[in-house]
Protein backbone atom coordinates (compact mmCIF):
# COMPACT_ATOMS: atom_id res chain seq x y z
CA UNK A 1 -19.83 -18.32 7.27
CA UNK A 2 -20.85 -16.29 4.38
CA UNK A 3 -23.44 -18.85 2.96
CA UNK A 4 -24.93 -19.39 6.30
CA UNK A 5 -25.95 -15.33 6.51
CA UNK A 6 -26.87 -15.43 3.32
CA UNK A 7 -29.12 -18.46 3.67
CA UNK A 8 -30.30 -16.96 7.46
CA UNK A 9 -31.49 -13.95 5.18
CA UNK A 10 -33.10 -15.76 2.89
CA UNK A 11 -35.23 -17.86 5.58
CA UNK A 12 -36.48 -15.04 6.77
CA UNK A 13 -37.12 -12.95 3.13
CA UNK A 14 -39.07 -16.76 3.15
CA UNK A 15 -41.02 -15.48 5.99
CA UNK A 16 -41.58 -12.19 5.63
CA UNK A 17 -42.29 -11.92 2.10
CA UNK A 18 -42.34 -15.39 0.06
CA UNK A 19 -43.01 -14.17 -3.41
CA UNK A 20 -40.60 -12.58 -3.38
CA UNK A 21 -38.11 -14.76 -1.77
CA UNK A 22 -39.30 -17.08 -4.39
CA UNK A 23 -38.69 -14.63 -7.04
CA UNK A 24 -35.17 -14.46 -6.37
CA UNK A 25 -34.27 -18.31 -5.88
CA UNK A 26 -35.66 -18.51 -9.55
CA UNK A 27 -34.22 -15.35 -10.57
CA UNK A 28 -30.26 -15.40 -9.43
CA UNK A 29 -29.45 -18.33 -11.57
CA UNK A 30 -30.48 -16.54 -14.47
CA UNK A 31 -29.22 -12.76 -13.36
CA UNK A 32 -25.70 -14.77 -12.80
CA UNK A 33 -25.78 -16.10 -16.48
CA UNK A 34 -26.51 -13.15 -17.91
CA UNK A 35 -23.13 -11.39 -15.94
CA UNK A 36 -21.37 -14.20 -17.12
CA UNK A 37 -20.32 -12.77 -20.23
CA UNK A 38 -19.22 -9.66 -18.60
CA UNK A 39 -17.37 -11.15 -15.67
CA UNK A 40 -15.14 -13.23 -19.02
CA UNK A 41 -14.43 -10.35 -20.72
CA UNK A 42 -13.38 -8.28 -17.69
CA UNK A 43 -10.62 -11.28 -17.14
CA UNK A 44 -9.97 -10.88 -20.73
CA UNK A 45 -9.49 -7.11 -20.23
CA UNK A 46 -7.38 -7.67 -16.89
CA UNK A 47 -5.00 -10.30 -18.89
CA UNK A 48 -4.38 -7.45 -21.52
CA UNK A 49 -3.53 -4.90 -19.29
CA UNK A 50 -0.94 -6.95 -17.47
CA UNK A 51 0.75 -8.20 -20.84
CA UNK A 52 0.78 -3.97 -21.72
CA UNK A 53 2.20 -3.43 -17.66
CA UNK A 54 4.82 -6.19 -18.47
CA UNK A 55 5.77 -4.93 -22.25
CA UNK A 56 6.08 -0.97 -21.05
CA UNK A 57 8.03 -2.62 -17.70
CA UNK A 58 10.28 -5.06 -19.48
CA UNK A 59 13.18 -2.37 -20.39
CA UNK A 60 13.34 -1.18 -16.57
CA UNK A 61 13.65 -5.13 -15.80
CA UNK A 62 16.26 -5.48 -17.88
CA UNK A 63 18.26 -3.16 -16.99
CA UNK A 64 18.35 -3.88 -13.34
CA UNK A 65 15.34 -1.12 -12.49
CA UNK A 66 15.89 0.46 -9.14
CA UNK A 67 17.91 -2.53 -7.70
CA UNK A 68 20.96 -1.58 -10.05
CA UNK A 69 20.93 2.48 -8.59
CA UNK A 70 21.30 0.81 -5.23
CA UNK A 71 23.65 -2.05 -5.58
């Protein structure tokens, strides 16, 4: 349902203003390859963090954490 908006918006950018609606079917492509890099390294960044998370966590894990206060 997403796409369709988007593509409803679009047609009528089309109409209202073509250049420009023009502009950005050529442009996007390129803006999107040029966040690729980012959009990589923020995955890379996200990966790291969770290894750290699960490192710092691992003691409490071992030892039972919160479960073993309760049981």
């Amino acid at each position: 349902m997403e796409h369709m908006a988007g593509f409803l918006l679009w047609l009528l950018l089309l109409v209202v203003a073509w250049p420009l609606a023009l502009a950005a079917l050529v442009l996007y492509p390129l803006v999107w390859l040029l966040l690729l890099p980012f959009r990589i390294l923020g995955i890379a960044v996200d990966g790291v963090l969770a290894l750290l998370k699960a490192i710092v966590l691992l003691p409490a894990r071992v030892l039972g954490g919160p479960r073993a206060v309760r049981g």
